[in-house]
PDB file of N, CA and C in Angstrom:
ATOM      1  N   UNK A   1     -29.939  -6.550  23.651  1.00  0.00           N
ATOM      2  CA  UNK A   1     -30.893  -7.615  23.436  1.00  0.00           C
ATOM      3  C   UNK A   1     -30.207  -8.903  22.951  1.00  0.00           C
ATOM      4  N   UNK A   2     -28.785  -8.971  22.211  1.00  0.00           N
ATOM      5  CA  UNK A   2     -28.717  -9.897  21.351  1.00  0.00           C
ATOM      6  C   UNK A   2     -27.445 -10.601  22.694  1.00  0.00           C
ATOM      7  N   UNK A   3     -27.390  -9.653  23.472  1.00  0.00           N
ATOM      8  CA  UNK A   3     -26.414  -9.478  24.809  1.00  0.00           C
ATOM      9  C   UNK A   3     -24.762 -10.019  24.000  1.00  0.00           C
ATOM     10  N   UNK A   4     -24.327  -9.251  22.970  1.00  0.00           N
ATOM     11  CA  UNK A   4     -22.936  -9.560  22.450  1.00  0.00           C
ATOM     12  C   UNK A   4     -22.839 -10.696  21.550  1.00  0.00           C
ATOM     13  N   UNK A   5     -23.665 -11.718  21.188  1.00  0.00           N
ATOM     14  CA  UNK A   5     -23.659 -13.161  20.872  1.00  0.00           C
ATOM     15  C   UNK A   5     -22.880 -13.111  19.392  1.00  0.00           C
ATOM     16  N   UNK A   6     -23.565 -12.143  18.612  1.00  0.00           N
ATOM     17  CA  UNK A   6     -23.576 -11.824  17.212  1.00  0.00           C
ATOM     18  C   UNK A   6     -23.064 -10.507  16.436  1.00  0.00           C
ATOM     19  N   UNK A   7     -21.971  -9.864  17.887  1.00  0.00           N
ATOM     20  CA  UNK A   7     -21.017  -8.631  17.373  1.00  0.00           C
ATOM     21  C   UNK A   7     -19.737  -9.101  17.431  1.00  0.00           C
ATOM     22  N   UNK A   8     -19.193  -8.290  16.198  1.00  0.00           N
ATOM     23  CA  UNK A   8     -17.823  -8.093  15.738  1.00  0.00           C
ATOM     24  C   UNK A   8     -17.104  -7.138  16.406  1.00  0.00           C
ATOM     25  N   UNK A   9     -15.939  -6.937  16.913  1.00  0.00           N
ATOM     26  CA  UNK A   9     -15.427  -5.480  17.517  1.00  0.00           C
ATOM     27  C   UNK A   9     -14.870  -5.061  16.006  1.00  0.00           C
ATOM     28  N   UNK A  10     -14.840  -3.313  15.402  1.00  0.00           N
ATOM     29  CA  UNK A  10     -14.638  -3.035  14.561  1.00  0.00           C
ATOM     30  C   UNK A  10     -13.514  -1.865  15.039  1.00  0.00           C
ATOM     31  N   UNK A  11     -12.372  -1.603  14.428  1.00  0.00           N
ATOM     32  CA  UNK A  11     -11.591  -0.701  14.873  1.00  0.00           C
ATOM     33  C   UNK A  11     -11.656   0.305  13.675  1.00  0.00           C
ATOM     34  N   UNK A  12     -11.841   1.611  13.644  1.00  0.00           N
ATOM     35  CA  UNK A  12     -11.980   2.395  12.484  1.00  0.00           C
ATOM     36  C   UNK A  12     -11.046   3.751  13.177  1.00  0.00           C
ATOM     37  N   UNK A  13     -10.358   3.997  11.401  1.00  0.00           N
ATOM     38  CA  UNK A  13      -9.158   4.945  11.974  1.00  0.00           C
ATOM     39  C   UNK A  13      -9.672   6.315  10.581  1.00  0.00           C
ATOM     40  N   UNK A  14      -9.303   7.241  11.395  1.00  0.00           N
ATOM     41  CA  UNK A  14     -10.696   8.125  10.561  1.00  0.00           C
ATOM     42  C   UNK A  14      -9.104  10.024  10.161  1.00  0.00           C
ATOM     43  N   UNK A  15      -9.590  10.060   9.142  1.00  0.00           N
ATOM     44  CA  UNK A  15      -8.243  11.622   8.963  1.00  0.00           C
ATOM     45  C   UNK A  15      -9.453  12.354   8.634  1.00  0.00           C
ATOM     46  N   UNK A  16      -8.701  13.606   9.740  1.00  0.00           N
ATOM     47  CA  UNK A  16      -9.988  14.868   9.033  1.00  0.00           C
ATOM     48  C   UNK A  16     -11.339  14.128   8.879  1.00  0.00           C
ATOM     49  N   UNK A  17     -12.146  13.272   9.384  1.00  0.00           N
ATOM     50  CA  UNK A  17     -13.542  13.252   9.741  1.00  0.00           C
ATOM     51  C   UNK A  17     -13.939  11.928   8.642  1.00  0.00           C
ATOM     52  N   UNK A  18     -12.785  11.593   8.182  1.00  0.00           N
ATOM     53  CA  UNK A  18     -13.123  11.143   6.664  1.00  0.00           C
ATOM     54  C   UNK A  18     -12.429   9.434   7.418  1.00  0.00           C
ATOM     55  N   UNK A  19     -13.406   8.370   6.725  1.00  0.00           N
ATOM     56  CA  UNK A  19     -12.943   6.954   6.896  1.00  0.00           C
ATOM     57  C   UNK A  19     -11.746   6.521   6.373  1.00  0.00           C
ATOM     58  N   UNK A  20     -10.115   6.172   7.045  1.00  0.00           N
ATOM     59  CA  UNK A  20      -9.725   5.748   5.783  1.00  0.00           C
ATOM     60  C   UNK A  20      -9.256   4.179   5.776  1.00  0.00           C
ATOM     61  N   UNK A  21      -9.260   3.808   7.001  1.00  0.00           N
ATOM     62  CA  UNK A  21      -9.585   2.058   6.783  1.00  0.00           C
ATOM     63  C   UNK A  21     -10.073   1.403   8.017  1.00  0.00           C
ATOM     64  N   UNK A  22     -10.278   0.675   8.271  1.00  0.00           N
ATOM     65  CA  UNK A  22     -11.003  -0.702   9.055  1.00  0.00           C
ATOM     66  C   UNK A  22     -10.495  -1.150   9.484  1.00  0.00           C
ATOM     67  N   UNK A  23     -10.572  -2.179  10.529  1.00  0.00           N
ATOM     68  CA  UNK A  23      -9.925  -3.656  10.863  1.00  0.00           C
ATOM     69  C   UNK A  23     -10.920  -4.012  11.524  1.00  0.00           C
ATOM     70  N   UNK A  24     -11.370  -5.306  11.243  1.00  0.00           N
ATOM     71  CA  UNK A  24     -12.448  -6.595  11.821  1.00  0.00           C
ATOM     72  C   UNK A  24     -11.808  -7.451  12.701  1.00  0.00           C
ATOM     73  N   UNK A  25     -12.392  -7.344  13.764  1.00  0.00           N
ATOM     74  CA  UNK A  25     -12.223  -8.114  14.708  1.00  0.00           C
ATOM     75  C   UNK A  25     -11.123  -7.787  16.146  1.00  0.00           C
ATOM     76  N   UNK A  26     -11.452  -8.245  16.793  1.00  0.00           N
ATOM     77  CA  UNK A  26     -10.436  -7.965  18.305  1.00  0.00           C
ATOM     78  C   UNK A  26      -8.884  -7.635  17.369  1.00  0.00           C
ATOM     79  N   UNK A  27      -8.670  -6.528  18.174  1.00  0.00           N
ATOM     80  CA  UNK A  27      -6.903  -6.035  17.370  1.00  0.00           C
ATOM     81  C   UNK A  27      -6.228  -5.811  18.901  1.00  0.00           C
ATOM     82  N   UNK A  28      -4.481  -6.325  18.968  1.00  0.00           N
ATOM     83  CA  UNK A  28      -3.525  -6.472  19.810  1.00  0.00           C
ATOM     84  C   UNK A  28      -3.224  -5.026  20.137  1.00  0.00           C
ATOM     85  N   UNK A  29      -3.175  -4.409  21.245  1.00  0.00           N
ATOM     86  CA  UNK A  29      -2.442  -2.876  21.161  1.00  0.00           C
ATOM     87  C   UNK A  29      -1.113  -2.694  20.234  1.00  0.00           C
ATOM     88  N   UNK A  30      -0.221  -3.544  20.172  1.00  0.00           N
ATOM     89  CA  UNK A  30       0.679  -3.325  19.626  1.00  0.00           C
ATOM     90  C   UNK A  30       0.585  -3.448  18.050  1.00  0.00           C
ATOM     91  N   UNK A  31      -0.251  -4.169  17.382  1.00  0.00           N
ATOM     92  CA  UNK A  31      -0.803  -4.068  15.961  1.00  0.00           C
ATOM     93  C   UNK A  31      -1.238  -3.178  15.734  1.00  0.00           C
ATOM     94  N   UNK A  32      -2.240  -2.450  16.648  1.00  0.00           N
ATOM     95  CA  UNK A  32      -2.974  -1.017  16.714  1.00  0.00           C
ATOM     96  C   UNK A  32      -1.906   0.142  16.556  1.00  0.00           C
ATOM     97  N   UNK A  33      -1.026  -0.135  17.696  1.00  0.00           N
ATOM     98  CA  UNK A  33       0.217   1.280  17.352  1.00  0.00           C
ATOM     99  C   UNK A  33       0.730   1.525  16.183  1.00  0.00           C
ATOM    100  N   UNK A  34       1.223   0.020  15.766  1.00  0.00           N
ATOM    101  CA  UNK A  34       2.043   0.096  14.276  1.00  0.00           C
ATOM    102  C   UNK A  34       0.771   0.440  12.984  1.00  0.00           C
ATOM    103  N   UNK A  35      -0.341  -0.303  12.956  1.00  0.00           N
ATOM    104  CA  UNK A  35      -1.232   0.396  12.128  1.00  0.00           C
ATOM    105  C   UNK A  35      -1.667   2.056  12.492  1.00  0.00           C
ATOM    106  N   UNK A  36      -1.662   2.575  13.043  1.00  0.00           N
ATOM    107  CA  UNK A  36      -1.553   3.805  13.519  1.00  0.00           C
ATOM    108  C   UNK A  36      -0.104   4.693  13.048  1.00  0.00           C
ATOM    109  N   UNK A  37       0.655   4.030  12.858  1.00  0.00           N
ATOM    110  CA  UNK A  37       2.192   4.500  13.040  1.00  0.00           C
ATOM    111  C   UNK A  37       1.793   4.680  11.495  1.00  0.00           C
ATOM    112  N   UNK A  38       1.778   3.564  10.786  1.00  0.00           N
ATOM    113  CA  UNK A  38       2.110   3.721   9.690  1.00  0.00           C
ATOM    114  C   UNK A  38       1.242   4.462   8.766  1.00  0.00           C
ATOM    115  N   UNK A  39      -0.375   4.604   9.640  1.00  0.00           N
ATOM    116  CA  UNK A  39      -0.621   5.461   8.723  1.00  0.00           C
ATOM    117  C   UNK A  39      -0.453   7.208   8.799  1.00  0.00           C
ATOM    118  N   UNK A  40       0.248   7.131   9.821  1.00  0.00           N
ATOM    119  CA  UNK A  40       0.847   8.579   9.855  1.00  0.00           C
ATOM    120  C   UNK A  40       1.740   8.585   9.110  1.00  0.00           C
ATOM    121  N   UNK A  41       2.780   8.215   8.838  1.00  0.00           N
ATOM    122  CA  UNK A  41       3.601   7.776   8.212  1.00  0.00           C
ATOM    123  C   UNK A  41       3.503   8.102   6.811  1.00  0.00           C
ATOM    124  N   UNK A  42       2.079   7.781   5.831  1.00  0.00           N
ATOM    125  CA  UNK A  42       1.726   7.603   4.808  1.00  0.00           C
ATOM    126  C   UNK A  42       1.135   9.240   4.718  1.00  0.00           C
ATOM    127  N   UNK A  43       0.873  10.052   5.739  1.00  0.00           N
ATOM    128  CA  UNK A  43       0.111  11.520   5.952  1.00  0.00           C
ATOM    129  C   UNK A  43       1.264  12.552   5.706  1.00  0.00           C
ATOM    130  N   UNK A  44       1.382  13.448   5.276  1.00  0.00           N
ATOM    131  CA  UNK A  44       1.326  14.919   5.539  1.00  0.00           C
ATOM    132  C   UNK A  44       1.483  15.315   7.257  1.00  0.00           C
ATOM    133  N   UNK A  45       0.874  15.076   7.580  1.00  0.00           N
ATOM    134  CA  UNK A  45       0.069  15.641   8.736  1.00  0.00           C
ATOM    135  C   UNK A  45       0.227  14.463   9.923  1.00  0.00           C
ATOM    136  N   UNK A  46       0.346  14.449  11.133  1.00  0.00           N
ATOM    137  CA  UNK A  46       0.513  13.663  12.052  1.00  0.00           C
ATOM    138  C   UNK A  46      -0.642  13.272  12.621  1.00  0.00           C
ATOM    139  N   UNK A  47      -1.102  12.251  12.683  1.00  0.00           N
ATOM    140  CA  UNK A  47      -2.167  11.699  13.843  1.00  0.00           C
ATOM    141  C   UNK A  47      -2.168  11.821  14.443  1.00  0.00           C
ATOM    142  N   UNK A  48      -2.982  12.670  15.449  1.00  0.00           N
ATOM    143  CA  UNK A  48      -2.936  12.784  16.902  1.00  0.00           C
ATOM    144  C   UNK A  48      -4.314  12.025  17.448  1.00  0.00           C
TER     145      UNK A  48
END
């Protein structure tokens, strides 16, 4: 209805079912990898 005018793209990166951060707004693939990277990085456990 609002046909896109008044949305944000939201990127949400989620461990075990659980939120653990955000990013607002259009994100670069390659910002995406390294935020991805690093929060494996910060895990135990690997992101898949």
């Amino acid at each position: 209805m609002t046909e896109a005018h008044n949305q944000i793209p939201v990127t949400l990166l989620f461990r075990d079912g659980m939120l653990v951060e955000r990013r607002l707004g259009a994100q670069p693939y390659d910002a995406l990898r390294l935020w991805v990277e690093a929060a494996a990085a910060q895990s135990p456990r690997a992101i898949s």
